[in-house]
Protein backbone atom coordinates (compact mmCIF):
# COMPACT_ATOMS: atom_id res chain seq x y z
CA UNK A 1 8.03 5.81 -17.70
CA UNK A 2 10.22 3.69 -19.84
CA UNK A 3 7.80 1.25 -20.57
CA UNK A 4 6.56 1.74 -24.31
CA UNK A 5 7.10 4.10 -27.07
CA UNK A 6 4.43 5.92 -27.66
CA UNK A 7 7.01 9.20 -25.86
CA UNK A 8 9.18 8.72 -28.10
CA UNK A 9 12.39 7.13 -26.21
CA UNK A 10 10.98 4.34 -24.48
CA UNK A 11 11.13 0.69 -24.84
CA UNK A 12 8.39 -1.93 -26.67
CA UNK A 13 6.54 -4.27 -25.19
CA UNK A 14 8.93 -7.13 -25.46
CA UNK A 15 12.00 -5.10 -24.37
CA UNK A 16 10.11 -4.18 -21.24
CA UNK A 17 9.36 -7.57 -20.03
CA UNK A 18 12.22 -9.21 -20.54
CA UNK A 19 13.78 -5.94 -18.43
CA UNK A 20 11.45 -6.83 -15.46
CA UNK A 21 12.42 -10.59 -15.87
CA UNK A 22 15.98 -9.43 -15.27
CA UNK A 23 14.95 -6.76 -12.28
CA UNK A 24 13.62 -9.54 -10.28
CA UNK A 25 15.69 -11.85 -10.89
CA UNK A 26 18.59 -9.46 -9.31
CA UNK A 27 16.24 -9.44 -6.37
CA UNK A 28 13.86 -5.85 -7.23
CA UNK A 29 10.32 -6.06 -6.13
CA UNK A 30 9.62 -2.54 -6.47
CA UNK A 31 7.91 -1.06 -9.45
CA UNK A 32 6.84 2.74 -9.90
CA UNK A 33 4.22 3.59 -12.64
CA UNK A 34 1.59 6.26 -13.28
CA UNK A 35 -2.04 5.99 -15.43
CA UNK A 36 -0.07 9.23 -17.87
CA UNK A 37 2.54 7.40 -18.66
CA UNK A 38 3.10 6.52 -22.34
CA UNK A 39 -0.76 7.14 -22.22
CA UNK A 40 -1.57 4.05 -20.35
CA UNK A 41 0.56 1.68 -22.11
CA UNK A 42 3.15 1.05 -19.08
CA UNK A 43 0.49 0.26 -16.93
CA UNK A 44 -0.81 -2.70 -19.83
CA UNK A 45 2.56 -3.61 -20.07
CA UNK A 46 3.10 -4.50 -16.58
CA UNK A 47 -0.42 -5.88 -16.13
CA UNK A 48 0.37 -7.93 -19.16
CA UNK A 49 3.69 -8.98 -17.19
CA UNK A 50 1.45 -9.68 -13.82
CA UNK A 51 -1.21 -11.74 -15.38
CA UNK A 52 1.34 -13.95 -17.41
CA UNK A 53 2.10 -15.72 -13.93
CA UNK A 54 -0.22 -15.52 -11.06
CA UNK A 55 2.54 -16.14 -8.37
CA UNK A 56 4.13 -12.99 -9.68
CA UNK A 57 1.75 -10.48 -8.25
CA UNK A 58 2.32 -11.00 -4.16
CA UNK A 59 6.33 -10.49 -4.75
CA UNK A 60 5.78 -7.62 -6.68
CA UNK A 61 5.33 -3.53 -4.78
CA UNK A 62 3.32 -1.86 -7.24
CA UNK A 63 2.91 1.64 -7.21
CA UNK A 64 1.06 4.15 -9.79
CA UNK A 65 -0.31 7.45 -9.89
CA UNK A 66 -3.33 9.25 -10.44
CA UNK A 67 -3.69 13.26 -11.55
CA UNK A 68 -3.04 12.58 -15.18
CA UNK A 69 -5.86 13.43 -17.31
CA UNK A 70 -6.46 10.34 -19.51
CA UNK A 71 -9.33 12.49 -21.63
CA UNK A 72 -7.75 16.14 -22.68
CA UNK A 73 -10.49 18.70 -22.23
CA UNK A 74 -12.25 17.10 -19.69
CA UNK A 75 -12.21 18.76 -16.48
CA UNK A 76 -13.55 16.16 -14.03
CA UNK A 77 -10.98 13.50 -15.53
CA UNK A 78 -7.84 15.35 -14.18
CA UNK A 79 -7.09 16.37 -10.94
CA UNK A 80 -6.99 15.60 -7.21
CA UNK A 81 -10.86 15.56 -6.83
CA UNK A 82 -12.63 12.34 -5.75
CA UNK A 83 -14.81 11.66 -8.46
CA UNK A 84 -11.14 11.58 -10.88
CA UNK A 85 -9.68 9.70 -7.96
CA UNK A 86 -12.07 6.93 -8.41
CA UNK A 87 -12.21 6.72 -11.90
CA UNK A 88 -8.16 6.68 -12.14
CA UNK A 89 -7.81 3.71 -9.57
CA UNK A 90 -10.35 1.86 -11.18
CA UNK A 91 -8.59 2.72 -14.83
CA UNK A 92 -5.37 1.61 -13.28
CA UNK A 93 -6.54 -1.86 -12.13
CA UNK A 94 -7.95 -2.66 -15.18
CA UNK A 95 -4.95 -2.19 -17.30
CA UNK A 96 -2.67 -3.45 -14.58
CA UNK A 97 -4.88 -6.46 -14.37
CA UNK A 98 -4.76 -6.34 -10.48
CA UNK A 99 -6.98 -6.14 -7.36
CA UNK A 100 -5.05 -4.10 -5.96
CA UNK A 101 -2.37 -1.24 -5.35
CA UNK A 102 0.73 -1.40 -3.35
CA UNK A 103 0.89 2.17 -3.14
CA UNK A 104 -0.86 5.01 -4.48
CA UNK A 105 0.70 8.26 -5.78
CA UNK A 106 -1.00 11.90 -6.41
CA UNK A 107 1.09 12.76 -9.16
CA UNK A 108 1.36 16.28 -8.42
CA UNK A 109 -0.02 18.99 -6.25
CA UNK A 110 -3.56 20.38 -7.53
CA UNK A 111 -4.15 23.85 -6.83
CA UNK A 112 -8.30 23.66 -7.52
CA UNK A 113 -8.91 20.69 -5.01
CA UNK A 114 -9.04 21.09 -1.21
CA UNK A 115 -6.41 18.27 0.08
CA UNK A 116 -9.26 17.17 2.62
CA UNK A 117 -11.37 15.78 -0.15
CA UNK A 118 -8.17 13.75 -1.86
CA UNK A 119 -6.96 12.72 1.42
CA UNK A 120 -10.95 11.46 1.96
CA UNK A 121 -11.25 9.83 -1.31
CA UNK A 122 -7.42 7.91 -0.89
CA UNK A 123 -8.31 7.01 2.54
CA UNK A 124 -11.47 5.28 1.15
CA UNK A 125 -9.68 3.49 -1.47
CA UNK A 126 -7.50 2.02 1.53
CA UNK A 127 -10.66 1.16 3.11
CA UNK A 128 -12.13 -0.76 0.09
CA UNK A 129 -9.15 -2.57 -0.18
CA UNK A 130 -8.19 -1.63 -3.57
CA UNK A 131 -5.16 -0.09 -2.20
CA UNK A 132 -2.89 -0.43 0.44
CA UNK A 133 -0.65 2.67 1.01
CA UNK A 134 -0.95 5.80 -0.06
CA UNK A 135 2.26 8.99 -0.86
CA UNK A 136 2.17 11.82 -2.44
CA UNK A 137 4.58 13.11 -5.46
CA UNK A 138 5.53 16.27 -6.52
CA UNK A 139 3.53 18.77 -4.13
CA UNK A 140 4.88 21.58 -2.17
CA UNK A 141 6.53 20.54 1.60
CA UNK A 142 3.77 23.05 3.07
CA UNK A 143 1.05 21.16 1.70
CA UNK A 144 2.51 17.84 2.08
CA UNK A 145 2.82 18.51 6.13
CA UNK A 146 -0.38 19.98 6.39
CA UNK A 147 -2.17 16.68 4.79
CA UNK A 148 -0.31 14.48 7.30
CA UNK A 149 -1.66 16.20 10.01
CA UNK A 150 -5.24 16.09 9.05
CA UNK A 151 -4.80 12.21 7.62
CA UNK A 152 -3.58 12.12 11.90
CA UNK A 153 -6.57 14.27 12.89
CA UNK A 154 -9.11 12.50 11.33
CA UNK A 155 -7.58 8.89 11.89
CA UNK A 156 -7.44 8.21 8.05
CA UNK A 157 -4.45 6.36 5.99
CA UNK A 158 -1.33 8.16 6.61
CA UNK A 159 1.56 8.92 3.84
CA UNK A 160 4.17 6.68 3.93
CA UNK A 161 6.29 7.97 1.03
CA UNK A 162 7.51 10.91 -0.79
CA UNK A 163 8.34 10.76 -4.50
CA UNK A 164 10.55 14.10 -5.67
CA UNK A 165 13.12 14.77 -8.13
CA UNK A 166 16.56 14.63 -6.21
CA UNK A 167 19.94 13.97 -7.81
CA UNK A 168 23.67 15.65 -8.20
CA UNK A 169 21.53 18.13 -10.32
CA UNK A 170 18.65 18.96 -8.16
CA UNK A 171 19.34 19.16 -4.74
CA UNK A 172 16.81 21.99 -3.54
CA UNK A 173 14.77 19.67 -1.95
CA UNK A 174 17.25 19.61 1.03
CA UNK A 175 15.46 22.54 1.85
CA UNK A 176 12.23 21.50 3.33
CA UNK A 177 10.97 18.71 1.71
CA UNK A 178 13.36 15.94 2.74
CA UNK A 179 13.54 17.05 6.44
CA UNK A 180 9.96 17.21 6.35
CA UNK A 181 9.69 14.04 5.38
CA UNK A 182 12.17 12.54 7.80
CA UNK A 183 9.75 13.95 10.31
CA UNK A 184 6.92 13.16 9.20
CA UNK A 185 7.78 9.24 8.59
CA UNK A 186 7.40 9.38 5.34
CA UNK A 187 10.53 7.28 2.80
CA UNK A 188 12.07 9.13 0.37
CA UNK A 189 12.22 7.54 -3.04
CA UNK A 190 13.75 10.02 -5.83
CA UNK A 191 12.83 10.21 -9.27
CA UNK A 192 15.86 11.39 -12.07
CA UNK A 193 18.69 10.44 -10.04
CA UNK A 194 20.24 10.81 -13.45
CA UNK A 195 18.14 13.46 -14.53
CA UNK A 196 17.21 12.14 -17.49
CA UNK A 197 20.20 10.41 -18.36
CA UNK A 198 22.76 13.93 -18.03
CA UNK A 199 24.62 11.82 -14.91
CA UNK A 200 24.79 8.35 -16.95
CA UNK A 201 28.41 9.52 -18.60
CA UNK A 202 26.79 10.20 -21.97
CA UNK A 203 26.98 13.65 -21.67
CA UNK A 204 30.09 16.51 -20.67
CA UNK A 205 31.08 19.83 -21.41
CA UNK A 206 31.27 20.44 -25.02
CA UNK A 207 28.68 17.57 -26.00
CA UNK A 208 25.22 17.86 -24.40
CA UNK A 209 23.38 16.89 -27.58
CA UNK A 210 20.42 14.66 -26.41
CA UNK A 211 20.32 11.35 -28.27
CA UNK A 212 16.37 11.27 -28.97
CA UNK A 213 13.77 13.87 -29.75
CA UNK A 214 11.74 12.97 -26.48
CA UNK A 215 14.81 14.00 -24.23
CA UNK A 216 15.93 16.99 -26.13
CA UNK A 217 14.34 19.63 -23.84
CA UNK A 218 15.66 17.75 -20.52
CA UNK A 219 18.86 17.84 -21.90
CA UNK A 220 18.63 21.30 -23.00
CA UNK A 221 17.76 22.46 -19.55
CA UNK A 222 21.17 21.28 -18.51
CA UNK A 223 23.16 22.96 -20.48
CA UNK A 224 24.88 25.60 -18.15
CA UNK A 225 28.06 26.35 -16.31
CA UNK A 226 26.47 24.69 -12.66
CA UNK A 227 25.31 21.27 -14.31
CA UNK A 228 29.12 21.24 -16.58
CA UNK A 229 31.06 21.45 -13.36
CA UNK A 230 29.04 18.57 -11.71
CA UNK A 231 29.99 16.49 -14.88
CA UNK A 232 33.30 17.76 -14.85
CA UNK A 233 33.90 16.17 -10.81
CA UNK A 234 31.82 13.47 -11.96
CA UNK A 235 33.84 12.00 -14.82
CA UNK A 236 37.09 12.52 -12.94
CA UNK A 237 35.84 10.50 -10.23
CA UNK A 238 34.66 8.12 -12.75
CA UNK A 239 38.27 8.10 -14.41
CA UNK A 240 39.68 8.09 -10.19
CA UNK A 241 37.72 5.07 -9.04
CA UNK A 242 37.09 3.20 -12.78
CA UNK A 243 33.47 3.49 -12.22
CA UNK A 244 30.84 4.44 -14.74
CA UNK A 245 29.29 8.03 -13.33
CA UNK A 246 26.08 6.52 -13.27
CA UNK A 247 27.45 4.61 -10.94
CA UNK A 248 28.65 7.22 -8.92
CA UNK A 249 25.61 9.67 -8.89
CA UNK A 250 23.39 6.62 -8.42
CA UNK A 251 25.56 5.53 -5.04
CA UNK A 252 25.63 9.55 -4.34
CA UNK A 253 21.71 9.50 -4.12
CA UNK A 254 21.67 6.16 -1.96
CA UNK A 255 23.84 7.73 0.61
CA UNK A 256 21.75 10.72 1.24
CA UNK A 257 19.41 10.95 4.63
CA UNK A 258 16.54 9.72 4.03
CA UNK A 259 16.15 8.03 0.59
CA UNK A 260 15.13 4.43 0.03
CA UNK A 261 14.84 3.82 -2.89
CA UNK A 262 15.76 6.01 -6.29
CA UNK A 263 14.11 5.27 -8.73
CA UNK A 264 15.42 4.37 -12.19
CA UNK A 265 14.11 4.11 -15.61
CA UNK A 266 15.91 1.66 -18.26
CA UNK A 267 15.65 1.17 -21.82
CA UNK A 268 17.30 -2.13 -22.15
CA UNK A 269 18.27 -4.71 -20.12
CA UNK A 270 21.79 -3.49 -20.58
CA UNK A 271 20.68 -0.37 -19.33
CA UNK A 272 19.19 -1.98 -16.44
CA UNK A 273 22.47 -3.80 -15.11
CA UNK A 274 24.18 -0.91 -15.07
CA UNK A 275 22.15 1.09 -13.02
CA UNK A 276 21.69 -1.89 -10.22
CA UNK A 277 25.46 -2.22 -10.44
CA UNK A 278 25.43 1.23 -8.35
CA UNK A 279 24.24 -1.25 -5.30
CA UNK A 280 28.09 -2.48 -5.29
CA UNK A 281 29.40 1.10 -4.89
CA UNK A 282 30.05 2.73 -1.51
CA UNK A 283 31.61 6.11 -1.93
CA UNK A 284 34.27 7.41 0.33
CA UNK A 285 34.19 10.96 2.36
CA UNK A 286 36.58 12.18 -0.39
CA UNK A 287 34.30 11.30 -3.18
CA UNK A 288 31.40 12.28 -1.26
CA UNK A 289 32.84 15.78 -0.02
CA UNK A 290 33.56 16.98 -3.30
CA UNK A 291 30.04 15.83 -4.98
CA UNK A 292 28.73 17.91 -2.25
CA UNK A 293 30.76 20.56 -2.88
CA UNK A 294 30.54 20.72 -7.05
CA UNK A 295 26.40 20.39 -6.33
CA UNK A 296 25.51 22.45 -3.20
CA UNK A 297 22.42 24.20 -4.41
CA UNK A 298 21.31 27.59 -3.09
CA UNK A 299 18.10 26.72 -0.70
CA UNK A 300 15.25 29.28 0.02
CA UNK A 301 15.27 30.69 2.97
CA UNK A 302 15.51 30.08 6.06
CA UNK A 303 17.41 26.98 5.46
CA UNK A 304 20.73 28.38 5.17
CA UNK A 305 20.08 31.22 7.88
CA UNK A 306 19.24 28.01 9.89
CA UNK A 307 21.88 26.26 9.93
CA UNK A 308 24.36 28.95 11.07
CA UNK A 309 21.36 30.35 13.64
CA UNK A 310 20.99 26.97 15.24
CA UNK A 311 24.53 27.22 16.49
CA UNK A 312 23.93 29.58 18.56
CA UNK A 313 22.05 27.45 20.90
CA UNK A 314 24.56 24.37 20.15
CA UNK A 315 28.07 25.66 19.95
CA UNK A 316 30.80 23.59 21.31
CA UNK A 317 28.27 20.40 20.97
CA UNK A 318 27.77 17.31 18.82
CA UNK A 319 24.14 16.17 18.96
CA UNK A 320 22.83 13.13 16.69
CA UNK A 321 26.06 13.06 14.84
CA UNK A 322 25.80 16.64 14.07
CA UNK A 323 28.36 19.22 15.40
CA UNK A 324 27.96 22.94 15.64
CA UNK A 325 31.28 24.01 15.49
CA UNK A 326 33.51 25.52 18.61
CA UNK A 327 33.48 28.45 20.27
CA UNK A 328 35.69 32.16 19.86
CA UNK A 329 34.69 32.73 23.39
């Protein structure tokens, strides 16, 4: 989402290549896109990037998205139906100047579509070849479960991945939608594990003034006492353990069940090496216990009924590395 500037706080053309140069040669192969973003130009700008070297392409995981309406005002553009679905893959490959698509996204849920005809459409995409595995991104756990079990049903192309916002800042996806998708089989890979840049040490209490126009709401949004204390833990850690703290939330979102891979967005090449310098860091319980602490969101129920209920039936017992406490009787 950091590839041009047509948002506003992106990076050109040049910047962005010479950032992928440098994310593969630290060993990355993984690179997330979607046809919105900076209105198409990421996707040329990678394409661009693909079609410079032939040998590139078969190293490279590409993934993208479709939902994004490309033409404002038109309904059938937008959207989870299949005629959208088509036209958005077939968008996509054009300005990523590929045959095909390591893994394709729906962006977000769609309320008007029934999830039988995406699933149908996706699956046939798989079939044709022009894509080989298909997750789905922002959409409610409910929906997400019930479109596995149909894609099972009906022997089409499964989900393999789940693409939600998870960092020190927004944890209520520990509520359903991680578990479900331990479940389900389906890899986690986060999106703002710095949440727009509020957990990269730029920011504390006192000084949450974004640095561009195009993150100014973002930053606005967390502005309150819950996301100040997080900072607060987080730069004394940083100051603890001479880390940067996007080093530390980064390594905090690596250790959590599930996720494999967060995803991060860099400016510069700079940028870049500082993120994948979180790889080195392996935070201890300490650390760990009082990030959890300083973060622990407030989950819809039943999920905190559950986990006191579920003792009940496990008390005095340890089962896959989980223990439900010890008996007063």
């Amino acid at each position: 989402m950091t590839f041009g500037e047509e948002w506003g706080f992106g990076a050109d053309a040049s910047t962005s290549l010479r950032i992928l140069d440098h994310f593969i040669e630290r060993g990355g192969n993984f690179v997330d896109t979607a046809n919105l973003y900076t209105g198409g130009r990421s996707e040329e700008i990678i394409g661009d990037y693909l079609s410079d070297d032939s040998a590139r392409r078969d190293k490279l995981v590409i993934a993208t998205k479709f939902g994004g309406n490309m033409q404002p005002g038109n309904p059938n553009a937008g959207g989870t139906n299949r005629k959208s679905i088509i036209a958005a893959c077939e968008a996509s490959l054009r300005r990523l100047k590929t045959d095909y698509i390591d893994l394709y996204w729906q962006h977000w849920e769609d309320p008007f579509c029934p999830v039988e005809e995406t699933l149908r459409a996706m699956d046939a995409l798989v079939q044709s070849g022009k894509v080989r595995y298909l997750g789905f991104s922002d959409t409610f756990a409910w929906k997400v479960a019930r479109a596995q079990t149909i894609a099972e049903l009906r022997g089409w192309a499964p989900l393999v991945a789940l693409q939600v916002e998870y960092s020190l800042v927004q944890r209520t996806v520990e509520g359903e939608l991680v578990p479900m998708a331990a479940e389900l089989g389906m890899g986690v890979t986060p999106w703002g594990p710095l949440r727009s840049g509020v957990l990269s040490g730029k920011y504390r209490r006192g000084n949450m003034k974004a640095e561009s126009v195009g993150r100014a709401d973002s930053i606005a949004r967390a502005d309150n006492e819950r996301v100040h204390s997080i900072l607060d833990v987080l730069h004394q850690l940083a100051d603890e353990l001479e880390l940067s703290c996007a080093q530390i939330a980064l390594a905090w979102v690596r250790s959590r069940p599930g996720v494999t891979a967060p995803i991060i967005g860099a400016r510069t090449v700079e940028q870049l090496e500082a993120n994948l310098s979180a790889l080195e860091v392996t935070l201890d319980s300490d650390a760990l216990a009082r990030l959890d602490e300083v973060s622990r969101p407030t989950l819809n129920f039943p999920a905190d009924f559950l986990a006191n209920a579920q003792a009940n039936s496990f008390r005095d017992m340890t089962i896959n590395g989980r223990s439900f406490g010890q008996s007063n009787r």
